[in-house]
Protein backbone atom coordinates (compact mmCIF):
# COMPACT_ATOMS: atom_id res chain seq x y z
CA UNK A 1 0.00 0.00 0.00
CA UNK A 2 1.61 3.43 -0.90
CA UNK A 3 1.68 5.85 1.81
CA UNK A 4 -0.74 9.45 0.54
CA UNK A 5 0.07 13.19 1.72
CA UNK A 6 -1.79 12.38 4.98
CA UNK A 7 0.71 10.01 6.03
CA UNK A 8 4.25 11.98 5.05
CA UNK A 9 2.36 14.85 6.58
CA UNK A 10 1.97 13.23 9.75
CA UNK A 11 5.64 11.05 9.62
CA UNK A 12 7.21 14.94 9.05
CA UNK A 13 5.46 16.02 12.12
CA UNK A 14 6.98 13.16 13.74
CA UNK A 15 10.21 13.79 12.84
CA UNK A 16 9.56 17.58 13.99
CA UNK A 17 8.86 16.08 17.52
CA UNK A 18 11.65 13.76 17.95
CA UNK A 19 13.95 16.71 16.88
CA UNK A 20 12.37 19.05 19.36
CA UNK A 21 12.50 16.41 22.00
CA UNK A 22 16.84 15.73 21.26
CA UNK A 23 18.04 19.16 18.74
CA UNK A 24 21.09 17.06 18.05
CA UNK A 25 18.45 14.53 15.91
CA UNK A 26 18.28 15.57 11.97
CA UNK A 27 16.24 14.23 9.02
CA UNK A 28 19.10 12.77 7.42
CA UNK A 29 20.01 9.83 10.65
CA UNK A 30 16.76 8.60 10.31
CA UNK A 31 17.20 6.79 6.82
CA UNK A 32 20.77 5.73 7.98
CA UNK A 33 19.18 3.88 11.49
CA UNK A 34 16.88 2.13 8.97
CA UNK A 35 19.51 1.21 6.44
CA UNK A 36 22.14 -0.16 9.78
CA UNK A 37 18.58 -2.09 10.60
CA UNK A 38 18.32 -3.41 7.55
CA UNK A 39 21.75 -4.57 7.48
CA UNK A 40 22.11 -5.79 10.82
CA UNK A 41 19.15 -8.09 10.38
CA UNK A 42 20.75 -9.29 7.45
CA UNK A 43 24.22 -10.29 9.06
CA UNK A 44 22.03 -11.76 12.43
CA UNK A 45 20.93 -15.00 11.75
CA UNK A 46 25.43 -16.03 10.38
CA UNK A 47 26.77 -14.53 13.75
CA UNK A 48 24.04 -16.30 15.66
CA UNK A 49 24.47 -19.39 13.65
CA UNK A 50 28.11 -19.06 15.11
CA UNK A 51 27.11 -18.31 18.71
CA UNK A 52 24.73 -20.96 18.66
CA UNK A 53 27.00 -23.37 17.99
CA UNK A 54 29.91 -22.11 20.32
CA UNK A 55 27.48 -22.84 22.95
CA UNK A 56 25.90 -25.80 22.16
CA UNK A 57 29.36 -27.22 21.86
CA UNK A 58 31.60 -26.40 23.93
CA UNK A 59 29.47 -28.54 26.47
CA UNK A 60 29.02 -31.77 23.97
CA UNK A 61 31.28 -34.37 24.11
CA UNK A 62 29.25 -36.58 22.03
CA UNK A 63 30.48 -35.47 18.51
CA UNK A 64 33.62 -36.72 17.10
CA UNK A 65 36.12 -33.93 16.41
CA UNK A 66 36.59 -34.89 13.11
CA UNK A 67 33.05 -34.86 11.89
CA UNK A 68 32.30 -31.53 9.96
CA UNK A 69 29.43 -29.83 11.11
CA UNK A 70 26.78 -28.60 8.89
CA UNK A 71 24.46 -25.53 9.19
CA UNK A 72 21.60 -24.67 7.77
CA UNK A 73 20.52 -21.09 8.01
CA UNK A 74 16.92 -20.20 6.79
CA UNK A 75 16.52 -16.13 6.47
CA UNK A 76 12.76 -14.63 7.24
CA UNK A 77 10.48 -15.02 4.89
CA UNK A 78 11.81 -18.69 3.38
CA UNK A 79 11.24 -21.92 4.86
CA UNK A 80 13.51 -25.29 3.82
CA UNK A 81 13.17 -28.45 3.76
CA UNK A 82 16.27 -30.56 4.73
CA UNK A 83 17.33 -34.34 4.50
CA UNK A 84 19.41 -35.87 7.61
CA UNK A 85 22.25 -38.07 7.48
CA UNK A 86 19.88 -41.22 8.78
CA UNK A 87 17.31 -40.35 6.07
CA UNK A 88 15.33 -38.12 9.13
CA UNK A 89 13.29 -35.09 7.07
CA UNK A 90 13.36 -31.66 9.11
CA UNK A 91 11.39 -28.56 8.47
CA UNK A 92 13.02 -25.64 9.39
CA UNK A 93 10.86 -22.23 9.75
CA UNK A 94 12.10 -18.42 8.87
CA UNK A 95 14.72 -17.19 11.05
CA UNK A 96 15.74 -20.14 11.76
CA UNK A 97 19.57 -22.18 12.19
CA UNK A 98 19.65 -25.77 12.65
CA UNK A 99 23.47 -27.12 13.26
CA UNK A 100 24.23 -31.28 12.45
CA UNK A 101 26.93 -33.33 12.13
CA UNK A 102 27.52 -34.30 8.70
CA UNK A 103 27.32 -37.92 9.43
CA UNK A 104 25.33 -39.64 12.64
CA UNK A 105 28.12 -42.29 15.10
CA UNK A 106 26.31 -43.69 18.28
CA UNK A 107 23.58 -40.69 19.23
CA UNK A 108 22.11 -37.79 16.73
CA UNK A 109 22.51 -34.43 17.88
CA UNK A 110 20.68 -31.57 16.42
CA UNK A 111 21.23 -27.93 17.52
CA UNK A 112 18.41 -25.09 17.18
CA UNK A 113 17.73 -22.34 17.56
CA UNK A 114 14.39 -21.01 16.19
CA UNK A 115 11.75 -23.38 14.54
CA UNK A 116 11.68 -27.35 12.97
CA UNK A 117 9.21 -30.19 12.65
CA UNK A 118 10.96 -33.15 12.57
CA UNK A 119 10.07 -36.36 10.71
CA UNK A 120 12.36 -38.62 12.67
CA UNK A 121 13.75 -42.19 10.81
CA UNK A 122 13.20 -44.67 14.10
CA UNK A 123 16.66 -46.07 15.39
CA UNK A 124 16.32 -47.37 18.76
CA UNK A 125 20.57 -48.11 18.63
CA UNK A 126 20.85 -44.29 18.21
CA UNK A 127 18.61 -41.67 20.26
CA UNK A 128 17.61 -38.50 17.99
CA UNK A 129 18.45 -35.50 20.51
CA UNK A 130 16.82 -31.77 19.84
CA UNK A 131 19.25 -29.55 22.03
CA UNK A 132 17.90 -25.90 22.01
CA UNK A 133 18.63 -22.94 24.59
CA UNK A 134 16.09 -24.44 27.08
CA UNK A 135 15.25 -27.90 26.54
CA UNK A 136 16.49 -31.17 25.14
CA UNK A 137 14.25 -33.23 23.58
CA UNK A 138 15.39 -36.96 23.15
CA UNK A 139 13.34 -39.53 20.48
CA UNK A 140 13.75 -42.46 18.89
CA UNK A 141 11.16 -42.63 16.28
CA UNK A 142 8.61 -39.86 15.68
CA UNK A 143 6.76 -36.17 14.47
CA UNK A 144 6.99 -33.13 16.34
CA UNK A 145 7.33 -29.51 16.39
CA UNK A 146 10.24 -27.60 17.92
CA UNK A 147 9.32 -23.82 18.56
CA UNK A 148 13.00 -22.21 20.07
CA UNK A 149 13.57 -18.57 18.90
CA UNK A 150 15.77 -16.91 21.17
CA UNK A 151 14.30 -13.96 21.37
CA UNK A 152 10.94 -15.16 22.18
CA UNK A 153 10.07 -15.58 25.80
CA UNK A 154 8.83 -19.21 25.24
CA UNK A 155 9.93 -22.40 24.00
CA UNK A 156 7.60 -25.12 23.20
CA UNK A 157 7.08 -29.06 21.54
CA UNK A 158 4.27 -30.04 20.77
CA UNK A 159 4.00 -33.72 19.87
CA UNK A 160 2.09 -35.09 16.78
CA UNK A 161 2.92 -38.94 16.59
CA UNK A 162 5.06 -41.16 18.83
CA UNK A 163 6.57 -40.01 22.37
CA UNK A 164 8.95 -37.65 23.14
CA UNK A 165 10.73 -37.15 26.49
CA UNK A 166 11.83 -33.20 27.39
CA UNK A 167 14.08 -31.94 29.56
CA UNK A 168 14.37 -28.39 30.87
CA UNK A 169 17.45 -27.48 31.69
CA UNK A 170 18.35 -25.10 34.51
CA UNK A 171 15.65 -26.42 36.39
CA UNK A 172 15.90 -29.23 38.98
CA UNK A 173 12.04 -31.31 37.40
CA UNK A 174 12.70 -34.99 36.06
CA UNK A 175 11.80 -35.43 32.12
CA UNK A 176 8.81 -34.45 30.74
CA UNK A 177 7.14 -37.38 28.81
CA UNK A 178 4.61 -36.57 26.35
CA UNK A 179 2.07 -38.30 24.16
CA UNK A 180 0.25 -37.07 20.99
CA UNK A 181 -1.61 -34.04 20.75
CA UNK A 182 -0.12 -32.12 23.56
CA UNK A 183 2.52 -29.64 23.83
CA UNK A 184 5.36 -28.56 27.10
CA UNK A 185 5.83 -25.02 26.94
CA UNK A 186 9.10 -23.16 28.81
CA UNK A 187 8.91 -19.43 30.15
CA UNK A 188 12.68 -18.49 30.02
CA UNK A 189 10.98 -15.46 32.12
CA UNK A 190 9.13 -16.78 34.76
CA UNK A 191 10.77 -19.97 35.01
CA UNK A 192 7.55 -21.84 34.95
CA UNK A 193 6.26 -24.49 32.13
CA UNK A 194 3.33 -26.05 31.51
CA UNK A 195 2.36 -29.23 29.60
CA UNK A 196 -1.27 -28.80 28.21
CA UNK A 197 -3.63 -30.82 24.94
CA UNK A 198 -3.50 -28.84 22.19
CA UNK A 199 -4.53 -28.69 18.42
CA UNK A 200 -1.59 -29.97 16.28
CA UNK A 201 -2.97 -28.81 13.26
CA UNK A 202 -2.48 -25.10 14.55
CA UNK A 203 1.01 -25.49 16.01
CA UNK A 204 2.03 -27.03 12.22
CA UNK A 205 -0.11 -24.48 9.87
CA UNK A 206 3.06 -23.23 9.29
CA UNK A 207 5.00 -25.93 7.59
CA UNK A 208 2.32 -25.90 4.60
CA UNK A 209 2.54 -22.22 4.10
CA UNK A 210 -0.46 -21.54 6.49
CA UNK A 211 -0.61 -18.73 9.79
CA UNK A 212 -2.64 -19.46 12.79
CA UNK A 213 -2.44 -17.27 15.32
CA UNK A 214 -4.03 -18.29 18.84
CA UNK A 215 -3.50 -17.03 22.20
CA UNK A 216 -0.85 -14.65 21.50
CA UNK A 217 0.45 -11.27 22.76
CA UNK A 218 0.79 -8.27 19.96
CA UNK A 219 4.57 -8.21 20.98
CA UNK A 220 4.45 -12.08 19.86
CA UNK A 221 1.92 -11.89 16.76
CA UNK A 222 4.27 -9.10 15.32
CA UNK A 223 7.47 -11.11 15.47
CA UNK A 224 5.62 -13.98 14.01
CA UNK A 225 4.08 -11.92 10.97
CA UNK A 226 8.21 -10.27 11.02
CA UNK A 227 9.85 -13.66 10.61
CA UNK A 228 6.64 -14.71 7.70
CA UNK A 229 7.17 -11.28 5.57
């Protein structure tokens, strides 16, 4: 939608009142703090890829030091669909990074950070481990949705098929074990979780192109419709 009269009209009286609120503020830094925006969203999601897997890392002993590690970064706005080593099919949603090793030994360790639904090939010999900021998420054979941004105040799985057991870390509470068609959700604020039913369909709309938004805040629906456009 193009912007009329009305709206530069009322944007220049905006820019009037910021400059009579701080007189060192001019017309011409407010098209450079958009461009650094711009460009530091951009150059976000590689330097977090690279955090992310600093600290996922440094505390896993599991991977061998000689197995290359691959990342898969998926910008705002796309979504991918990737192929594991053991033939396991991930999902991974805008704004997303997902870390693997190139090649599964005795466990499968997956690092994200962001959003996934996982289509998991069953391998009892070899446990399939989600390890985001907050939880781990250990399977062996199953469906399920991973939601993980970091800067969300939640994390959440929600189960589709199978069983999944989740543990919160920081927190002293055994694993979570939970069965289709509910969901364990983390508040990194509060420190609380929760592990309620809930509609599958909804939690997944997004992995066939589909938005369904239910029981959000406005700070939350924003960074969703952000991550989709």
């Amino acid at each position: 939608i193009e912007a009329d009269k009305s709206t530069d009209k009322s944007f220049d009286k905006l820019l009037i009142t910021i400059q009579a609120t701080n007189p060192s503020t001019s017309k011409v830094r407010i098209p450079l703090i958009r461009k650094f925006s711009r460009i530091a969203a951009i150059i976000m999601l590689p330097i977090l890829s690279v955090g992310i897997t600093y600290y996922f890392m440094k505390d896993s002993v599991k991977i061998d030091n000689q197995i290359q590690l691959v990342e898969c970064i998926v910008p705002n706005g796309e979504t991918r669909t990737i192929t594991l080593p053991d033939s396991s099919v991930v999902k991974v949603n805008s704004g997303s990074v997902l870390i693997y090793p190139s090649q599964f030994t005795n466990s499968r360790d997956i690092f994200l950070n962001g959003e996934a639904y996982f289509i998991v090939t069953k391998d009892e010999s070899a446990p399939f481990i989600v390890k985001t900021t907050d939880m781990d998420i250990e399977v062996l054979g199953t469906v399920f949705n991973v939601n993980a941004y970091t800067d969300s105040e939640k994390t959440s799985t929600t189960l589709e098929s199978g069983k999944v057991s989740v543990k919160i870390k920081n927190t002293n509470h055994d694993h979570i074990i939970l069965n289709p068609d509910e969901c364990v959700t983390y508040n990194r604020s509060t420190g609380l979780f929760e592990k309620i039913p809930i509609k599958v369909e909804n939690v997944i709309a997004w992995t066939e192109g589909n938005m369904a938004i239910q029981s959000m805040t406005i700070n939350e629906v924003m960074k969703f419709v952000e991550r989709k456009y």
